[in-house]
Protein backbone atom coordinates (compact mmCIF):
# COMPACT_ATOMS: atom_id res chain seq x y z
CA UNK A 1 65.65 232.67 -252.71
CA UNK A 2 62.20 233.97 -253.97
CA UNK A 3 59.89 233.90 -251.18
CA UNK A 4 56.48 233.06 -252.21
CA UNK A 5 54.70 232.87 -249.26
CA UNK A 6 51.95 235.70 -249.97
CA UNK A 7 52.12 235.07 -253.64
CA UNK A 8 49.14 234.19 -255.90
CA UNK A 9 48.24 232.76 -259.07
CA UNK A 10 44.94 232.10 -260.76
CA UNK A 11 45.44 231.25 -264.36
CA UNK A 12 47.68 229.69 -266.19
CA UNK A 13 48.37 229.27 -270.63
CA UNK A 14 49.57 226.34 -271.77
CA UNK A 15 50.80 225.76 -275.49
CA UNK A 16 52.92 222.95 -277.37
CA UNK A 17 56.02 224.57 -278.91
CA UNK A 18 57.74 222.39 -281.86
CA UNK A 19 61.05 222.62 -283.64
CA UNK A 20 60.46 224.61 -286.53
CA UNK A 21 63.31 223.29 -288.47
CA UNK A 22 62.39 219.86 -287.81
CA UNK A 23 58.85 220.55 -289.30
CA UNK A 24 57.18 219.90 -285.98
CA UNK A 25 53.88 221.93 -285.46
CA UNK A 26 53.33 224.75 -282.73
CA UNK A 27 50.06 224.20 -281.11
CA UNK A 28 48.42 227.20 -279.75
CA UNK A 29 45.74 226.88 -277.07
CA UNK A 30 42.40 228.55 -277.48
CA UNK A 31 41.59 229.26 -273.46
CA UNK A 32 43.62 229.45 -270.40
CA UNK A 33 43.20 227.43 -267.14
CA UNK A 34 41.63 228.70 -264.75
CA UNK A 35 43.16 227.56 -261.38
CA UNK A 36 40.77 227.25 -258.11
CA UNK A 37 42.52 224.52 -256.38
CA UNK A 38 44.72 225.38 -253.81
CA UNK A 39 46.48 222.28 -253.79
CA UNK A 40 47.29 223.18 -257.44
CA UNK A 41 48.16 226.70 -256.65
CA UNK A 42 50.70 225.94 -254.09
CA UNK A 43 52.22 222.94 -256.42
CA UNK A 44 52.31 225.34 -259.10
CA UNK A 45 54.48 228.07 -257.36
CA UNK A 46 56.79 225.70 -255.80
CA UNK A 47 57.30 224.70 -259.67
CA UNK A 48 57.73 228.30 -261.10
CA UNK A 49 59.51 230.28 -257.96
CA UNK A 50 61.40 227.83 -255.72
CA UNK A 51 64.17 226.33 -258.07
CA UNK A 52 65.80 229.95 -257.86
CA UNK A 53 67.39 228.95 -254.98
CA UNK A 54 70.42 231.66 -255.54
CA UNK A 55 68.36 234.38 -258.20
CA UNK A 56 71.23 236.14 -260.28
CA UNK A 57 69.28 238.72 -262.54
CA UNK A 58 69.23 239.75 -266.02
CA UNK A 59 68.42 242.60 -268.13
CA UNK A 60 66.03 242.32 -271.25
CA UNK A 61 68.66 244.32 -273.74
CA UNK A 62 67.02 247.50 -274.85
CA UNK A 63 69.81 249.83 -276.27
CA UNK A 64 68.75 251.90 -278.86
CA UNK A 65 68.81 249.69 -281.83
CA UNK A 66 67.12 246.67 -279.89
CA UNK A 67 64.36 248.44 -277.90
CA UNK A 68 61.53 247.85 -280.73
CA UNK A 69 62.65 244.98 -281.56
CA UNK A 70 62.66 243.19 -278.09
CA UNK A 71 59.87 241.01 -278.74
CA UNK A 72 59.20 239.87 -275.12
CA UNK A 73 60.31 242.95 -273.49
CA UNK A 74 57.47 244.81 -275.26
CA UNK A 75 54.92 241.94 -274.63
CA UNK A 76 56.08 242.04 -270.74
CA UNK A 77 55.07 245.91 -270.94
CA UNK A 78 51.65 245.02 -271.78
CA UNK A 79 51.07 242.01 -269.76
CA UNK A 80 51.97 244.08 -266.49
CA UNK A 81 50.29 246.92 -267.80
CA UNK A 82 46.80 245.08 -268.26
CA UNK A 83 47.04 241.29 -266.49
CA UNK A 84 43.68 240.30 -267.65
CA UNK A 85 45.48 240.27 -271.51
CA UNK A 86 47.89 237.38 -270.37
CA UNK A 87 46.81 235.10 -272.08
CA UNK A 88 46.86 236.03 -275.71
CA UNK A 89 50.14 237.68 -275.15
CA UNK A 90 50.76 234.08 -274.38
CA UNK A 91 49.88 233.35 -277.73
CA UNK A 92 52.09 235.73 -279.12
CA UNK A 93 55.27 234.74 -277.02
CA UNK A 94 54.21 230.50 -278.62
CA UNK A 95 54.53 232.19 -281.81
CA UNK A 96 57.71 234.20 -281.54
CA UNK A 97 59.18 231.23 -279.08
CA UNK A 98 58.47 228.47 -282.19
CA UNK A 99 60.05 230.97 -284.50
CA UNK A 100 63.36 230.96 -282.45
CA UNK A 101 63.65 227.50 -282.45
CA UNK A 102 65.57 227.21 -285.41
CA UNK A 103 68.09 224.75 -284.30
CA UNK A 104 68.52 220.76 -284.28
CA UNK A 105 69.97 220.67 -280.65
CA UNK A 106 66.39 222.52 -279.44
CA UNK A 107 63.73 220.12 -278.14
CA UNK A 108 59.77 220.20 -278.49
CA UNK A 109 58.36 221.02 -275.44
CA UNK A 110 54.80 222.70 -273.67
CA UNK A 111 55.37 226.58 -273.18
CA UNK A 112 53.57 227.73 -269.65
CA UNK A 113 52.68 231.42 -269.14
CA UNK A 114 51.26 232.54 -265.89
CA UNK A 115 50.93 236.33 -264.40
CA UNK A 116 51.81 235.64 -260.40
CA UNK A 117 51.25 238.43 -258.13
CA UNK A 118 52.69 239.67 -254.01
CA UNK A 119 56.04 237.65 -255.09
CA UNK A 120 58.79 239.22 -252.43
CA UNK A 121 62.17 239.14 -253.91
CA UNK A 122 64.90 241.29 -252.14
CA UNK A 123 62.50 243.32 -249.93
CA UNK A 124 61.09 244.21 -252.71
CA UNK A 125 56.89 242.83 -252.98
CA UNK A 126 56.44 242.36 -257.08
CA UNK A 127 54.33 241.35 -259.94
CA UNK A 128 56.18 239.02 -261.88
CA UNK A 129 55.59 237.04 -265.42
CA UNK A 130 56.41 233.55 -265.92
CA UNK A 131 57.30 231.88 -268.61
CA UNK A 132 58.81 228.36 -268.59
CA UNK A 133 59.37 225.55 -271.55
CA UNK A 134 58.63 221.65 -269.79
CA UNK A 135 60.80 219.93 -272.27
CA UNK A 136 61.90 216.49 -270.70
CA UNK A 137 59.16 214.10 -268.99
CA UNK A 138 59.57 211.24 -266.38
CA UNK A 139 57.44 207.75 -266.33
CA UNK A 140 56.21 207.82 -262.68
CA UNK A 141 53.98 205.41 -260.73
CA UNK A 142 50.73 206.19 -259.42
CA UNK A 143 48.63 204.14 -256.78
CA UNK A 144 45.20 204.25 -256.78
CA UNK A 145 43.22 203.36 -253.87
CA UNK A 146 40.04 200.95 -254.39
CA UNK A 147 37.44 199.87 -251.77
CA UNK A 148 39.40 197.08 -250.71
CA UNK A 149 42.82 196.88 -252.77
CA UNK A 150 45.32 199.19 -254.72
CA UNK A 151 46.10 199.98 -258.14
CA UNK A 152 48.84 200.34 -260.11
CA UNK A 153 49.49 202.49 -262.72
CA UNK A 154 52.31 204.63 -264.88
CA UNK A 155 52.21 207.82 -266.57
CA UNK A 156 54.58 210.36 -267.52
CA UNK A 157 54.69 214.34 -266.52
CA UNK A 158 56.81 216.60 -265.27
CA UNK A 159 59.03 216.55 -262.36
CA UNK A 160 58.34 219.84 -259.68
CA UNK A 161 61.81 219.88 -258.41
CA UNK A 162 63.36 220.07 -262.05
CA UNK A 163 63.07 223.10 -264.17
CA UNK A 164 64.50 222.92 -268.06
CA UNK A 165 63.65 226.46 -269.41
CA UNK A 166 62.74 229.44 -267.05
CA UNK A 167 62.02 232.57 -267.26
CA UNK A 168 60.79 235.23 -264.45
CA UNK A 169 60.03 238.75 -265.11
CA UNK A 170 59.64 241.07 -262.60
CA UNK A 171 58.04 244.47 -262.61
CA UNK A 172 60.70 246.31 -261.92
CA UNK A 173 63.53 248.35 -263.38
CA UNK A 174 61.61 248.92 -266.35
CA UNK A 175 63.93 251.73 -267.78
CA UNK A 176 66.74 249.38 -267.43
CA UNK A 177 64.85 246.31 -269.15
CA UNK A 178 63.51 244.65 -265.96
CA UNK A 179 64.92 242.61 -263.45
CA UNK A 180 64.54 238.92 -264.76
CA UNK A 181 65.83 235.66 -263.36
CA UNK A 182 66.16 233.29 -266.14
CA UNK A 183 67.82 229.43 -266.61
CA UNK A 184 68.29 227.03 -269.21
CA UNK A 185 69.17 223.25 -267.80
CA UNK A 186 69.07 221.50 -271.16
CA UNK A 187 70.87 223.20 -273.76
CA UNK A 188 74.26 224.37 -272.86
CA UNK A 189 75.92 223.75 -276.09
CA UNK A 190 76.98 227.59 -277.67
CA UNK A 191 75.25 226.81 -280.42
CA UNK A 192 71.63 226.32 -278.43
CA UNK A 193 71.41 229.31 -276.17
CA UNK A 194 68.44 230.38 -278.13
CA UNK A 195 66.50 230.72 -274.66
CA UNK A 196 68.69 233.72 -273.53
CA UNK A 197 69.85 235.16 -276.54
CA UNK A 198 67.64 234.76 -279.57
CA UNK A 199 63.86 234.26 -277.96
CA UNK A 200 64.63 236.06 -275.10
CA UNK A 201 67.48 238.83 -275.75
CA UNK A 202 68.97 239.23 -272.22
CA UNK A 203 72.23 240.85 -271.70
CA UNK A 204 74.00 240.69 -268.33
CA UNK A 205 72.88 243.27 -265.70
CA UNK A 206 75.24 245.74 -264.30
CA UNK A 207 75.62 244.23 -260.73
CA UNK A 208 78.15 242.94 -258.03
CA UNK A 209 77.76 239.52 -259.80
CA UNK A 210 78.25 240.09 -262.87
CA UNK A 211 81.08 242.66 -262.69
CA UNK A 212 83.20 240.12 -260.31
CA UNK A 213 82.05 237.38 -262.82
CA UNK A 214 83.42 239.48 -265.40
CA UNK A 215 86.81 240.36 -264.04
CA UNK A 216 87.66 236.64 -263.09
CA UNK A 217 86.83 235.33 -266.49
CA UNK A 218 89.02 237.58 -268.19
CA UNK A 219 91.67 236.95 -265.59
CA UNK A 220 91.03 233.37 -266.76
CA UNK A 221 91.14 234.10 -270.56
CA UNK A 222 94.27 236.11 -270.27
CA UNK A 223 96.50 233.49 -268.00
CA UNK A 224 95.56 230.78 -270.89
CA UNK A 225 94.95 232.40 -274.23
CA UNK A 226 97.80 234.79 -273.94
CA UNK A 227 100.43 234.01 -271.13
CA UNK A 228 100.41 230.38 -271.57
CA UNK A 229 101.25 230.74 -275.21
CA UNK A 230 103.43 233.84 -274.94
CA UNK A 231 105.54 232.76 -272.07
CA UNK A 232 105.12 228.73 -272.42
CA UNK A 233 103.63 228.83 -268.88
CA UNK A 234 103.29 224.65 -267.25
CA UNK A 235 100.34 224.11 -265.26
CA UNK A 236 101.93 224.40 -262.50
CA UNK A 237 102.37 228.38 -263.07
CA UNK A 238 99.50 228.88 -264.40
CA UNK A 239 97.76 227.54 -261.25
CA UNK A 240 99.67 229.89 -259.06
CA UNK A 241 98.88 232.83 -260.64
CA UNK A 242 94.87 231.97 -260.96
CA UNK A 243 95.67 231.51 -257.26
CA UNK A 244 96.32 234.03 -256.55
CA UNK A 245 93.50 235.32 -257.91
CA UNK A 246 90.87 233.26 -256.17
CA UNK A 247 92.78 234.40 -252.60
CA UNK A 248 92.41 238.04 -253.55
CA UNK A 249 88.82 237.82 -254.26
CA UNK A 250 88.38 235.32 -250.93
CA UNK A 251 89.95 238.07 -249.04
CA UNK A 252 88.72 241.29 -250.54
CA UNK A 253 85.67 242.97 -250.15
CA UNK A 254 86.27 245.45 -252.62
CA UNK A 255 87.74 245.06 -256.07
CA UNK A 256 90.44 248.00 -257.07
CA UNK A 257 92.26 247.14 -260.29
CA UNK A 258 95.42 248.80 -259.88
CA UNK A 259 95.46 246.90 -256.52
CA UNK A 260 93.94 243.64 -258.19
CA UNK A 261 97.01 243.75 -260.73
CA UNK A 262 100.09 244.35 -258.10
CA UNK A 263 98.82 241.52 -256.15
CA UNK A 264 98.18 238.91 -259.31
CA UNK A 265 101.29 239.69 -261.65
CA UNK A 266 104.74 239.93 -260.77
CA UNK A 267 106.06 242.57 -263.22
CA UNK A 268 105.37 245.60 -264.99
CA UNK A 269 105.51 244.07 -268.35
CA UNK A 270 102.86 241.46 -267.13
CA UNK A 271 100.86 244.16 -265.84
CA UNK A 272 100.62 246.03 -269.12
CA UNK A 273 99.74 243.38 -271.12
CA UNK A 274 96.80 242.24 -268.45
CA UNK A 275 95.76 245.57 -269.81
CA UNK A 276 95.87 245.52 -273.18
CA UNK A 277 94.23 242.04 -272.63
CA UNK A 278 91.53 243.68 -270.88
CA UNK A 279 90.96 246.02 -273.25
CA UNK A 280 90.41 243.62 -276.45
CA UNK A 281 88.48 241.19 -274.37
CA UNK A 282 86.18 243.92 -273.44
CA UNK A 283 85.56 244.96 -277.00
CA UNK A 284 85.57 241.17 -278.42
CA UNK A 285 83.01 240.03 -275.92
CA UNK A 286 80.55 243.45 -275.34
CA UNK A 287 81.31 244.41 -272.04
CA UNK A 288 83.34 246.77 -270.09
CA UNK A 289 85.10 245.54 -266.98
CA UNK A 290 84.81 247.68 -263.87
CA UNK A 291 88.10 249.36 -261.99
CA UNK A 292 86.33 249.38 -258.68
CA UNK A 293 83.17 247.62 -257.34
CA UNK A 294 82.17 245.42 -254.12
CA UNK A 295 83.07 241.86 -254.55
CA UNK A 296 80.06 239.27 -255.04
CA UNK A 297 80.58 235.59 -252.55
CA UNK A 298 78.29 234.60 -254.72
CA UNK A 299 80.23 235.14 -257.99
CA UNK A 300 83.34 233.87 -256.33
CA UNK A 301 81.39 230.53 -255.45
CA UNK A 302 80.21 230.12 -258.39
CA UNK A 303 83.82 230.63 -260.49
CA UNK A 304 85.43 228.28 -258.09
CA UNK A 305 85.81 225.83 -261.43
CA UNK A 306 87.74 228.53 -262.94
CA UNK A 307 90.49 228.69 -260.22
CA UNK A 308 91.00 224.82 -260.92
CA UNK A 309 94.19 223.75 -262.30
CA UNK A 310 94.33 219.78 -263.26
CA UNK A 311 97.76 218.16 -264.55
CA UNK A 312 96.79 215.05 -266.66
CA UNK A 313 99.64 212.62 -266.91
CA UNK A 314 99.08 210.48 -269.93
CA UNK A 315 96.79 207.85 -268.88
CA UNK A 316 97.66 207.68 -265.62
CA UNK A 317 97.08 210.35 -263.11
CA UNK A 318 94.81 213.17 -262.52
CA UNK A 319 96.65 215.85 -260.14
CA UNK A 320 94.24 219.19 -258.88
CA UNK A 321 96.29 222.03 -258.62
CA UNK A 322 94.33 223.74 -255.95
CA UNK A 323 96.75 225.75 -254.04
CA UNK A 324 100.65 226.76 -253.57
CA UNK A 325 102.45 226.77 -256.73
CA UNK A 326 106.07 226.10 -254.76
CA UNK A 327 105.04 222.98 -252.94
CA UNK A 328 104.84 220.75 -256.63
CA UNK A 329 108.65 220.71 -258.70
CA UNK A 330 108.66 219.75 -262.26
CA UNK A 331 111.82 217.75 -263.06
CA UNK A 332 113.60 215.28 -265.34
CA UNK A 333 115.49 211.84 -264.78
CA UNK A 334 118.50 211.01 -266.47
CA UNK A 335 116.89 208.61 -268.98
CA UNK A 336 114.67 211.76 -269.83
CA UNK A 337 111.76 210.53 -268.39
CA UNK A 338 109.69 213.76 -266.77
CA UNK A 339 108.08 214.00 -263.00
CA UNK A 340 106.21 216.38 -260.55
CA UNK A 341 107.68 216.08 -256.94
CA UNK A 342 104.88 216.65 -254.53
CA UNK A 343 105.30 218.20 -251.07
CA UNK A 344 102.84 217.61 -248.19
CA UNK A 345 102.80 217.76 -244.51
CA UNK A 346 99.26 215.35 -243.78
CA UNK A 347 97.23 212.84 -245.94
CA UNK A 348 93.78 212.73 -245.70
């Protein structure tokens, strides 16, 4: 978690952000709020810092050919290098932020920009640039107190505990494109991930998480894009092998990938062809997969979906694969009729 306790903020930018293709305006402020309220102050960081409950971080992606054309990495540079300019790089990041939104799926919404400063984030005491998009409101009621009665009245806002669009930038790891936490809650359709790819242009940073992310997923991809169709694979072998996968990274601290690949597949063959799996993956999706790094809990929590097998039986029944392979039998009657024989010692 972010810990904000000696953190400050003092202004904050505010601008409307429309969908461009939809012909809906972008409304750029012409001041920022000032913010002397500590009330507000403390509401205000609870709303930027404390959904990152579990950060994982990002990299702004500044290889050679993207460097000068990383239009928020090069406005970040500026803000931390003079604060007191926030706010019209605010008004550039409304403009470039309106021009991304280029797609039906993407929602209006009010753009917030805010320079935050003592933010302590893995022992490390940071700077850090916000910059979140309040898309979706929520009618709330609001009682107002009179000299002898109450009140009742509704409005809509935003809801503190709910972020849609996020964006922290820390001022750090400049070389590498700074250390950024970043989410998107309201568009997770491929085609709407303008947030992290278009406006903002993160690639994955070269951590624990992401390299343990990386392996399982392509792990994943290969048992059912290639193994499944090659070998005809049921569910119910498919769900040992990614079982054996999720025990390997439960029990491992360290990930070796000749070890990884005795313990997974059974055969040479197999083996080879995880390989040559790996190696198109890794040049389909823009990555490279690590041979040895410390496993992330973290990534392994969070890919628990992935180790999931789940036999769907016409309309009927819904069985979750979650563990040994050998205790379910796939069989056929004599009228041709097909079953699963489950074996069980308790039920809960």
């Amino acid at each position: 978690m972010i810990n904000s306790i000696e953190a400050n903020i003092n202004q904050i930018c505010i601008h409307k952000i429309g969908n461009i293709l939809n012909e809906e305006p972008l409304v750029v402020a012409q001041q920022p709020i000032d913010i002397y309220d500590g009330g507000l102050k403390q509401v205000l960081l609870r709303y930027f810092l404390k959904n990152f409950k579990q950060p994982i971080f990002s990299n702004f992606n500044i290889g050679d050919q993207y460097e000068s054309q990383n239009v928020i990495y090069n406005i970040a540079q500026e803000i931390f290098a003079e604060p007191n300019k926030i706010f019209n790089a605010s008004q550039q990041i409304a403009h470039h932020l309106y021009t991304s939104s280029d797609h039906q799926a993407i929602r209006s919404g009010h753009l917030l920009v805010s320079y935050i400063e003592d933010v302590l984030i893995e022992d490390e005491m940071l700077s850090a640039i916000v910059i979140y998009k309040a898309e979706l409101t929520d009618e709330f009621l609001k009682i107002e107190d009179t000299s002898d009665s109450f009140n009742l009245i509704t409005d809509d806002g935003f809801l503190v505990g709910r972020t849609d669009k996020a964006c922290i930038i820390f001022n750090t790891e400049k070389e590498s494109g700074y250390k950024i936490c970043v989410l998107d809650n309201t568009n997770k359709e491929k085609t709407a991930q303008f947030w992290k790819e278009k406006f903002l242009n993160l690639v994955n940073r070269e951590d624990n998480f992401h390299k343990t992310k990386d392996v399982i997923d392509a792990t994943k991809a290969f048992v059912s894009d290639h193994l499944k169709q090659v070998y005809d694979l049921d569910k119910t072998e498919e769900a040992g092998i990614l079982n054996k996968c999720k025990k390997y990274f439960e029990k491992s601290a360290s990930f070796n990938q000749e070890e990884f690949s005795e313990t997974i597949f059974d055969n040479q063959d197999t083996k080879q062809e995880f390989q040559n799996f790996s190696n198109q993956y890794q040049q389909e999706n823009n990555l490279k997969l690590a041979d040895n790094f410390d496993v992330s809990e973290l990534a392994v929590k969070k890919q628990s979906k992935v180790f999931k097998s789940i036999l769907k039986l016409d309309k009927n029944f819904h069985i979750y694969i979650h563990g040994n392979r050998d205790l379910i039998k796939r069989g056929k009657d004599e009228n041709g009729k097909k079953f699963y024989k489950i074996f069980y010692e308790e039920e809960h």
